[in-house]
N, C-alpha and C. Protein backbone atom coordinates (compact mmCIF):
# COMPACT_ATOMS: atom_id res chain seq x y z
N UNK A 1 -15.78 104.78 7.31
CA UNK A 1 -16.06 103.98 6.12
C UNK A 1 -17.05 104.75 5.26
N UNK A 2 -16.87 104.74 4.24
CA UNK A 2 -17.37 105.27 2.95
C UNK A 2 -18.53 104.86 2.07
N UNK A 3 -19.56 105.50 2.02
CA UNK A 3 -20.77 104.55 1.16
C UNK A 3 -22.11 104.75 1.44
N UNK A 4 -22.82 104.51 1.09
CA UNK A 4 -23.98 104.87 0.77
C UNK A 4 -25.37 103.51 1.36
N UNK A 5 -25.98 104.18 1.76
CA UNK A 5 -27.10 102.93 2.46
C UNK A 5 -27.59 102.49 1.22
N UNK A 6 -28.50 101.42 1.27
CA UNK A 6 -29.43 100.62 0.15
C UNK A 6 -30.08 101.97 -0.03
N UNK A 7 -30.87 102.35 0.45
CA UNK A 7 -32.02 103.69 0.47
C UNK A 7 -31.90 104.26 -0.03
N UNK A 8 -30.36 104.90 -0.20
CA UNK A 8 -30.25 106.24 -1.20
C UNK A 8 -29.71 105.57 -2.49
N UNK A 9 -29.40 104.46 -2.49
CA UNK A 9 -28.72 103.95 -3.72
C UNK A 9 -29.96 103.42 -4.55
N UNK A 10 -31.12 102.79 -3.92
CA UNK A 10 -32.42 102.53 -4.43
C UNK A 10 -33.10 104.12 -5.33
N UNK A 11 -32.84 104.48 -4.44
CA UNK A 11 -33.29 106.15 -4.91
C UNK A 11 -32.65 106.79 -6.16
N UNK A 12 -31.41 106.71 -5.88
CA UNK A 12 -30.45 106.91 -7.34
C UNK A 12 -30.49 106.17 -8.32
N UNK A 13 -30.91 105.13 -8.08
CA UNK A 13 -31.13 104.22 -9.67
C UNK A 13 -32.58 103.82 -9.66
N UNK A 14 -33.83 104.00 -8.86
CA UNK A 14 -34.56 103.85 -9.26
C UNK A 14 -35.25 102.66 -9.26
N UNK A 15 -34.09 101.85 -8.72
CA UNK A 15 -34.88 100.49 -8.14
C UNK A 15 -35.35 100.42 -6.54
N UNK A 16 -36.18 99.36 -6.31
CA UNK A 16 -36.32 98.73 -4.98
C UNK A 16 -35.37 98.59 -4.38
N UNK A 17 -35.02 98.63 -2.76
CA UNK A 17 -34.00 98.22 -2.41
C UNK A 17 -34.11 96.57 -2.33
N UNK A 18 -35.75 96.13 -2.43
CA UNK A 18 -34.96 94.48 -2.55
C UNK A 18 -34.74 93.85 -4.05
N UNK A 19 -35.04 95.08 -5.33
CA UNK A 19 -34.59 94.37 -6.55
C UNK A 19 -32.63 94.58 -6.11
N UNK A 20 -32.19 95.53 -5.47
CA UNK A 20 -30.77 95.62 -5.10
C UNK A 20 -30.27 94.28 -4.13
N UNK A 21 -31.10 94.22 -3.23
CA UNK A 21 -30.95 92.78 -2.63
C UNK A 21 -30.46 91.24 -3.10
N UNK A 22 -31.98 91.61 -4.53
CA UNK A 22 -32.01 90.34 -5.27
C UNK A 22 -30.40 90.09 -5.97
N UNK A 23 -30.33 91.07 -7.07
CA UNK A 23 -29.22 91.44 -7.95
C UNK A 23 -27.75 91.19 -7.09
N UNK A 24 -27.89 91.23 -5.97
CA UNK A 24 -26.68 90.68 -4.94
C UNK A 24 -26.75 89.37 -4.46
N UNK A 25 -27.53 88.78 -4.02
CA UNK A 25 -28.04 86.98 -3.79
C UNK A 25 -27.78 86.78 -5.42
N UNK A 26 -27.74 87.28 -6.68
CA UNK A 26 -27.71 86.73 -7.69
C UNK A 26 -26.65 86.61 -8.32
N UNK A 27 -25.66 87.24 -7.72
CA UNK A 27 -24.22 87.14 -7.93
C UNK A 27 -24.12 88.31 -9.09
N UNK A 28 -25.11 89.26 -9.33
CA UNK A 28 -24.60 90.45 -10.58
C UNK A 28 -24.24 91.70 -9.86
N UNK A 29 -24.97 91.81 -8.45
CA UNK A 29 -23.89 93.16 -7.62
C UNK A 29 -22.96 92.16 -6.83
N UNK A 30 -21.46 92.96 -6.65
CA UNK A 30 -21.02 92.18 -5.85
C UNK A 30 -20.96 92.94 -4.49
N UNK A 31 -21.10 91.76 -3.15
CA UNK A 31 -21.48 92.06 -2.23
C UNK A 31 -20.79 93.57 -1.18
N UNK A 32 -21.91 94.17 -1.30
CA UNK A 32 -20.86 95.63 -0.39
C UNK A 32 -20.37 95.46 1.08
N UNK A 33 -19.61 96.70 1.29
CA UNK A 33 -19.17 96.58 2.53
C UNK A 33 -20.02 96.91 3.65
N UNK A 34 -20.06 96.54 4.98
CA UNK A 34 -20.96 96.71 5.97
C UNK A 34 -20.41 97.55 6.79
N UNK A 35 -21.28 98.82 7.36
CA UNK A 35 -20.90 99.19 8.60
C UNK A 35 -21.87 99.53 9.40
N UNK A 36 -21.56 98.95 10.81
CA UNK A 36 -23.27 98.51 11.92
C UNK A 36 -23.83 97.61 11.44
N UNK A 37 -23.63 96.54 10.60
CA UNK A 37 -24.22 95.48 9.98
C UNK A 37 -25.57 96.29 8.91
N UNK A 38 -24.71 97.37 7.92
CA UNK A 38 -25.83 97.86 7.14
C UNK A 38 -25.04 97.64 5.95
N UNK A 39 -25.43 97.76 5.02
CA UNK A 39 -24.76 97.67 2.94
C UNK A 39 -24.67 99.26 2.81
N UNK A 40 -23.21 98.95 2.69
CA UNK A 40 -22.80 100.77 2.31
C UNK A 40 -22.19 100.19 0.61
N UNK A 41 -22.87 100.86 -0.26
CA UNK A 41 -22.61 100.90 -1.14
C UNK A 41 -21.34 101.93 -1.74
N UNK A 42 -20.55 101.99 -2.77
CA UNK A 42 -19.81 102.53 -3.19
C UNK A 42 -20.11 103.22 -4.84
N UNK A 43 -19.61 104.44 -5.01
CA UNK A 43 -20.10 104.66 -6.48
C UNK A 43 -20.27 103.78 -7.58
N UNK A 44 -19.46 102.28 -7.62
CA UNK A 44 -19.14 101.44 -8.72
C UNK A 44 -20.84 100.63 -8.14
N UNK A 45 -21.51 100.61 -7.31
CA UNK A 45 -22.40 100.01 -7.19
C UNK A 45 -23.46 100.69 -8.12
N UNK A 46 -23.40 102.15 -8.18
CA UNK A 46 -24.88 103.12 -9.19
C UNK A 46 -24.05 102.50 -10.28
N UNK A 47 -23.38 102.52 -10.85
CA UNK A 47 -22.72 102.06 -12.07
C UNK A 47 -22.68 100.87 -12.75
N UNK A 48 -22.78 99.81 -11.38
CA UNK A 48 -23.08 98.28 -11.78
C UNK A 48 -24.67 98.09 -12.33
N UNK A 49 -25.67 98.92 -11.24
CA UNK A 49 -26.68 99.12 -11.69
C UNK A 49 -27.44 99.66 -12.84
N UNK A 50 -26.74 100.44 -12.87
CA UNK A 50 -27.13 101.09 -14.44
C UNK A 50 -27.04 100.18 -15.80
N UNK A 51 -25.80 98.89 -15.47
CA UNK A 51 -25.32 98.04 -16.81
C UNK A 51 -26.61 96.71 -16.49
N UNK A 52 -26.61 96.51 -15.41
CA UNK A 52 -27.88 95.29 -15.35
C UNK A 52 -29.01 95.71 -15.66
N UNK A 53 -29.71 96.99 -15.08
CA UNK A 53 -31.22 97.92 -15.93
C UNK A 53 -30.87 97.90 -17.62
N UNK A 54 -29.69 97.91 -18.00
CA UNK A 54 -30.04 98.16 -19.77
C UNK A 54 -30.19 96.61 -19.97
N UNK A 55 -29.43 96.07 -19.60
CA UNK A 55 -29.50 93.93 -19.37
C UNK A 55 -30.73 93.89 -19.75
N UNK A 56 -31.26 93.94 -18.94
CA UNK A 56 -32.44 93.73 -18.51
C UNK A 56 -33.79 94.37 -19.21
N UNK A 57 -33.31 95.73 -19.58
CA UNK A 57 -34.54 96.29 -20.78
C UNK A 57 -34.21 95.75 -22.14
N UNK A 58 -33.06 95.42 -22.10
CA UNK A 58 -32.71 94.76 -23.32
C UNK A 58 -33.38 92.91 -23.43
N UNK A 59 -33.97 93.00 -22.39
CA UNK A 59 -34.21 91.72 -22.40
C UNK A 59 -33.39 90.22 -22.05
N UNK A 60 -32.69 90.54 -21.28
CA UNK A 60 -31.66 89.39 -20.82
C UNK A 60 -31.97 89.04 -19.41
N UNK A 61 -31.87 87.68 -19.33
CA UNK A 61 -32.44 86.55 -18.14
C UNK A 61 -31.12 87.36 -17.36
N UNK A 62 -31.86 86.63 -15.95
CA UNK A 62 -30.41 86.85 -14.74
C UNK A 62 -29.52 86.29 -15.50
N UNK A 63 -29.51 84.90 -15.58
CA UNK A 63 -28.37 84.21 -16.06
C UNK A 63 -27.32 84.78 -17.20
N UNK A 64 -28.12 85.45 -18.05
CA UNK A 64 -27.71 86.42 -19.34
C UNK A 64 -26.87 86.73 -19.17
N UNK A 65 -27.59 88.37 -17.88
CA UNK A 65 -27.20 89.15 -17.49
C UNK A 65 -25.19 88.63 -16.26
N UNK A 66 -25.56 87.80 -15.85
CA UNK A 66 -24.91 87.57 -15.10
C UNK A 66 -23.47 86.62 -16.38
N UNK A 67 -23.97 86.04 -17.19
CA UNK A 67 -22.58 85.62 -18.33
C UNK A 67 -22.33 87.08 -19.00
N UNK A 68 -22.53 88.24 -19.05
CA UNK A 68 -22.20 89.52 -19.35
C UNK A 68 -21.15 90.12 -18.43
N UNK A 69 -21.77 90.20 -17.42
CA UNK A 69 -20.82 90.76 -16.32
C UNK A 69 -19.88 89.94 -15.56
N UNK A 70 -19.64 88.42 -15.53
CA UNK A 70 -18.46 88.33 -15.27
C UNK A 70 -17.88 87.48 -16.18
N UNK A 71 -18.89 86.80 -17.21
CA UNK A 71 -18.13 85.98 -18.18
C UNK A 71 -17.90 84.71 -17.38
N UNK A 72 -17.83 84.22 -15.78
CA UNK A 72 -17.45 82.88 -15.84
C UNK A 72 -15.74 82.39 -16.45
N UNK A 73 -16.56 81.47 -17.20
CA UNK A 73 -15.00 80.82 -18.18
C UNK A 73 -15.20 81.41 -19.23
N UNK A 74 -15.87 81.95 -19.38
CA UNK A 74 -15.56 83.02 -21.28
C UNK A 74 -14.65 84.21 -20.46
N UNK A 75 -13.70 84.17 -21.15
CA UNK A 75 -12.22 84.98 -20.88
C UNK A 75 -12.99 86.32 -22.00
N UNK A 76 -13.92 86.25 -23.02
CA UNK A 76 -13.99 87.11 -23.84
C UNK A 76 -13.75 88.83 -23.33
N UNK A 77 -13.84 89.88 -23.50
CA UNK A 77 -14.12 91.35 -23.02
C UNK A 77 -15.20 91.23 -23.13
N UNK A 78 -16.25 92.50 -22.31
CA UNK A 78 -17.59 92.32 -22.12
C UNK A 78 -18.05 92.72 -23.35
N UNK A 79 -17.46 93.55 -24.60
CA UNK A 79 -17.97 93.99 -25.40
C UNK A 79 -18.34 92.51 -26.72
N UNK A 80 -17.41 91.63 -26.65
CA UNK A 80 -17.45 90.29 -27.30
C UNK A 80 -18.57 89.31 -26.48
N UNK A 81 -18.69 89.65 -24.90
CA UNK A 81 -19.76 88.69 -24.72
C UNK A 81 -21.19 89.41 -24.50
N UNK A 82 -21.29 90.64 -24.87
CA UNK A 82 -22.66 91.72 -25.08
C UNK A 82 -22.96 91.32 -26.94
N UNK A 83 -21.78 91.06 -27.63
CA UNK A 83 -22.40 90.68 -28.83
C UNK A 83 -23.19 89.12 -29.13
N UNK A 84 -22.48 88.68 -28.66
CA UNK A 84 -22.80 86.98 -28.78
C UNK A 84 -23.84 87.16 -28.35
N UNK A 85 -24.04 88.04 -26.56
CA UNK A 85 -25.51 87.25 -26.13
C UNK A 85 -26.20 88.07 -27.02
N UNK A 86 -26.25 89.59 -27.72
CA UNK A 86 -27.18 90.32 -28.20
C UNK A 86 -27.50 89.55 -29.92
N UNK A 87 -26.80 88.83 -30.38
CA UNK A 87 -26.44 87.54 -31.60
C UNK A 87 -27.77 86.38 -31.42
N UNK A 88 -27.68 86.27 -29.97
CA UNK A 88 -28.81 84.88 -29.29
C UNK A 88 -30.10 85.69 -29.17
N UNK A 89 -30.43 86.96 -28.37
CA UNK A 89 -31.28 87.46 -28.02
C UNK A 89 -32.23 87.75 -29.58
N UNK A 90 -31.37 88.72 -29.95
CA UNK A 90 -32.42 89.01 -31.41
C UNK A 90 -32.65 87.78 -32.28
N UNK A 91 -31.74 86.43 -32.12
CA UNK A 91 -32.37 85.50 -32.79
C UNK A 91 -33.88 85.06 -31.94
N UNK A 92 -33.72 84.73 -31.04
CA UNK A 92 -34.91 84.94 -30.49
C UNK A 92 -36.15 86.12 -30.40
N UNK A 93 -35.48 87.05 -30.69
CA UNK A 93 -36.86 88.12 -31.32
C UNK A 93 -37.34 87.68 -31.90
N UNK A 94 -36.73 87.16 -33.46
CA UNK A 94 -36.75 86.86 -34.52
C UNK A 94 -37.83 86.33 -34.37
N UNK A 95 -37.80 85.12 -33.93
CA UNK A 95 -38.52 83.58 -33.79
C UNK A 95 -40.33 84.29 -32.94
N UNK A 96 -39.94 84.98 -31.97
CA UNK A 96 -41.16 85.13 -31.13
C UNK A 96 -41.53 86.27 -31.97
N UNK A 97 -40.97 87.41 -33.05
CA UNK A 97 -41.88 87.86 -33.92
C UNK A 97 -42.70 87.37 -34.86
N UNK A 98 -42.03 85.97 -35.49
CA UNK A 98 -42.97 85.12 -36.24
C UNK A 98 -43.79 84.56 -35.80
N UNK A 99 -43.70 84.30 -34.27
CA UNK A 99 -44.82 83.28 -33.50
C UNK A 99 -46.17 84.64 -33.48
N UNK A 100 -45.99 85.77 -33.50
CA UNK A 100 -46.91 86.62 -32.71
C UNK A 100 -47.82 86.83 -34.21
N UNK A 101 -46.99 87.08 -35.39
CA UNK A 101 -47.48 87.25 -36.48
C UNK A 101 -48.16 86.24 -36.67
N UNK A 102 -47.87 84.86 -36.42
CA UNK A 102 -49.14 83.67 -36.71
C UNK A 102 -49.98 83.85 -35.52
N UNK A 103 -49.71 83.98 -34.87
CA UNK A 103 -51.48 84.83 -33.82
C UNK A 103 -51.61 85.28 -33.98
N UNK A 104 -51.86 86.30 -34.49
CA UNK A 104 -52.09 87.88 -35.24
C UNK A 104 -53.27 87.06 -36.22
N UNK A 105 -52.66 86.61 -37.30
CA UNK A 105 -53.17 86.01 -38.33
C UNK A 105 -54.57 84.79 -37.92
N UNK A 106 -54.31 84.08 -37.03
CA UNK A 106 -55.31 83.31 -36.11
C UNK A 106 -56.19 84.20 -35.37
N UNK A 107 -55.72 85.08 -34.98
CA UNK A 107 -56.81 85.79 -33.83
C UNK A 107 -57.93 86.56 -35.62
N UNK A 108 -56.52 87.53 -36.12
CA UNK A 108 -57.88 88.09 -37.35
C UNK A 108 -58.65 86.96 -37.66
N UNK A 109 -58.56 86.11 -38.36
CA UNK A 109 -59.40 84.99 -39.02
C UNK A 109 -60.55 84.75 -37.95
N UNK A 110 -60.13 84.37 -36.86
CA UNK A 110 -61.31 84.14 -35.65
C UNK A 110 -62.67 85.05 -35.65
N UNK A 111 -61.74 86.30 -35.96
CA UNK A 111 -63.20 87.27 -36.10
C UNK A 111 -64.59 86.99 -36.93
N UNK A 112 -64.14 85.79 -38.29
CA UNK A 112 -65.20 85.91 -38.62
C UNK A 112 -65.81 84.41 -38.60
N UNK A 113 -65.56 83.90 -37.15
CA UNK A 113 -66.03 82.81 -36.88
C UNK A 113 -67.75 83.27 -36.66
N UNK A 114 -68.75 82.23 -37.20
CA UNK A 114 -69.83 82.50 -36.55
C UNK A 114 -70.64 81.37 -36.03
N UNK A 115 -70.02 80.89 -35.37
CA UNK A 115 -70.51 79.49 -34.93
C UNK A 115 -71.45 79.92 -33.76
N UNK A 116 -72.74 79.15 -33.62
CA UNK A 116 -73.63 79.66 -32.35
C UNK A 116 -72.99 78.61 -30.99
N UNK A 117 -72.49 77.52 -30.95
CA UNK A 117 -72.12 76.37 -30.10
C UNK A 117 -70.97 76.12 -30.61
N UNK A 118 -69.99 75.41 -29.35
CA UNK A 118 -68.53 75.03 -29.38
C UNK A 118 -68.81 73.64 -30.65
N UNK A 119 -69.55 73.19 -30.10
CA UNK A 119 -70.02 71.87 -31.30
C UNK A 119 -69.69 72.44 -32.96
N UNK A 120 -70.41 73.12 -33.01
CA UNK A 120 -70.25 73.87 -34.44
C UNK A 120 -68.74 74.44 -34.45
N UNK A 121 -68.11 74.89 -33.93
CA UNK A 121 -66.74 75.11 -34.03
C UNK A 121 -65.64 73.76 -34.13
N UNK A 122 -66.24 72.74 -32.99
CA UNK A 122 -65.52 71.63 -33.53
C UNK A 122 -65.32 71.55 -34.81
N UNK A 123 -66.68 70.97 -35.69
CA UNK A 123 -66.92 70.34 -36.69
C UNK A 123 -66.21 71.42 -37.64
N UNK A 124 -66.64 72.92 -37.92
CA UNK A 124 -65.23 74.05 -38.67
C UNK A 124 -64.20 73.36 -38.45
N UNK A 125 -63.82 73.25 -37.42
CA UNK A 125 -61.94 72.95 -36.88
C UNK A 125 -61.47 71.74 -37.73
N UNK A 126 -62.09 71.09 -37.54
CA UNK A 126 -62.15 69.37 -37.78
C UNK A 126 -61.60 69.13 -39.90
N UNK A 127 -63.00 70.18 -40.23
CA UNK A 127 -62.95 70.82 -41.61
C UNK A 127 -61.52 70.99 -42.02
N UNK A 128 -61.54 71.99 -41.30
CA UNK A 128 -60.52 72.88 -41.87
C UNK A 128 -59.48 72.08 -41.44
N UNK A 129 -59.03 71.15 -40.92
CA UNK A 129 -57.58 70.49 -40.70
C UNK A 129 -57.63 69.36 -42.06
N UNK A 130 -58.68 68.84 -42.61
CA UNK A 130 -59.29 68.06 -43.46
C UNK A 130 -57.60 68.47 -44.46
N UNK A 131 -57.09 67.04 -44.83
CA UNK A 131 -55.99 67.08 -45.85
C UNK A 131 -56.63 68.12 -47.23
N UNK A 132 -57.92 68.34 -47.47
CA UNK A 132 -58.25 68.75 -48.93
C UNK A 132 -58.45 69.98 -48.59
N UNK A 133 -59.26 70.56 -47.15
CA UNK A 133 -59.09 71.69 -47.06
C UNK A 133 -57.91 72.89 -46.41
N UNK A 134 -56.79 72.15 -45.60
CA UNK A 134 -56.17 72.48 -45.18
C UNK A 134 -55.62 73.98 -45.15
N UNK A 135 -55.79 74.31 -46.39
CA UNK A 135 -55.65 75.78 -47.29
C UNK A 135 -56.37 76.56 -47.32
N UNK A 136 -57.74 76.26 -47.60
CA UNK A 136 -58.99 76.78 -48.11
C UNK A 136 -59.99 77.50 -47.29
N UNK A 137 -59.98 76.43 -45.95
CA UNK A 137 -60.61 76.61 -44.70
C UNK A 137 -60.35 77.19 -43.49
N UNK A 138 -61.59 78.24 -42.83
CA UNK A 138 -60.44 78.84 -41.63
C UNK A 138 -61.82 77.93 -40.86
N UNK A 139 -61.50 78.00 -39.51
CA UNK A 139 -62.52 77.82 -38.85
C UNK A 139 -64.03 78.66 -38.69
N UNK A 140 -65.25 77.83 -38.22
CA UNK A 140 -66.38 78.65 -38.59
C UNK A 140 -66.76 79.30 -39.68
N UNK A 141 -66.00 78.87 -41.17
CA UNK A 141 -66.29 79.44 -42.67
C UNK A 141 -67.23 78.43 -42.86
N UNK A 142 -68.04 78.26 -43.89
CA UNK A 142 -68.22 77.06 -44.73
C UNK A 142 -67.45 76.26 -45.24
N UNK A 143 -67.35 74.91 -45.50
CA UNK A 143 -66.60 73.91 -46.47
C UNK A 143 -66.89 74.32 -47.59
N UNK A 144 -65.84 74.49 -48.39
CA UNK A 144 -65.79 74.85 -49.51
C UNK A 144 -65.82 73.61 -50.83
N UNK A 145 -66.33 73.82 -51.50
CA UNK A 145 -66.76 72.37 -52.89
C UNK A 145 -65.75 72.73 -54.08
């Protein structure tokens, strides 16, 4: 029988042999053949691996990863269901680049908090949510007249 232990196949792609473990309990390798009760891998296994590592730097959940490679009930080709999910994924960039840019924007402003006590930061906070100042006010500035 033909194939390759976890060990050297860990070695060739660079993973753990229990991220190879995992990726098989997860239904994205499919399960190899045994001989002496060991996982002899086959070349299509470095190959399976290689498409779940880009999955995966690309940012795709198991689950993602796993509607990519076998599709389930989407009959689509993998190249139609790598677009859709890569369609979902960058919308979600999208969204968590705007979230980071309004922390960005919150954390700068913070800098020029100078409150000596959390008390005094309340009362800024409190300000600045104020319907009149809403705009005007960051926290720890003065109220503005």
């Amino acid at each position: 029988m033909a194939g390759v232990p976890i060990g050297t196949l860990a070695r060739a792609t660079g993973l753990a042999p229990s991220s190879i473990r995992y990726y098989e309990s997860a239904g994205l390798l499919p399960k190899p053949a045994r001989q002496s009760g060991q996982r002899r891998y086959g070349p299509e296994a470095t190959a399976r691996l290689k498409i779940i590592q880009l999955a995966r730097d690309a940012g795709f959940t198991i689950a993602e990863t796993r509607t990519f490679l076998g599709g389930g009930a989407d009959r689509r080709t993998p190249a139609a269901r790598w677009r859709a999910l890569a369609q979902q994924k960058l919308a979600q960039i999208d969204s968590l680049t705007e979230r980071l840019a309004r922390m960005r924007t919150l954390l700068d402003s913070s800098f020029h908090c100078g409150c000596l006590r959390i008390e005094d930061c309340e009362r800024a906070v409190l300000r600045s949510c104020a319907p009149d100042n809403a705009r005007t006010s960051r926290p720890g500035s003065p109220k503005r007249s």
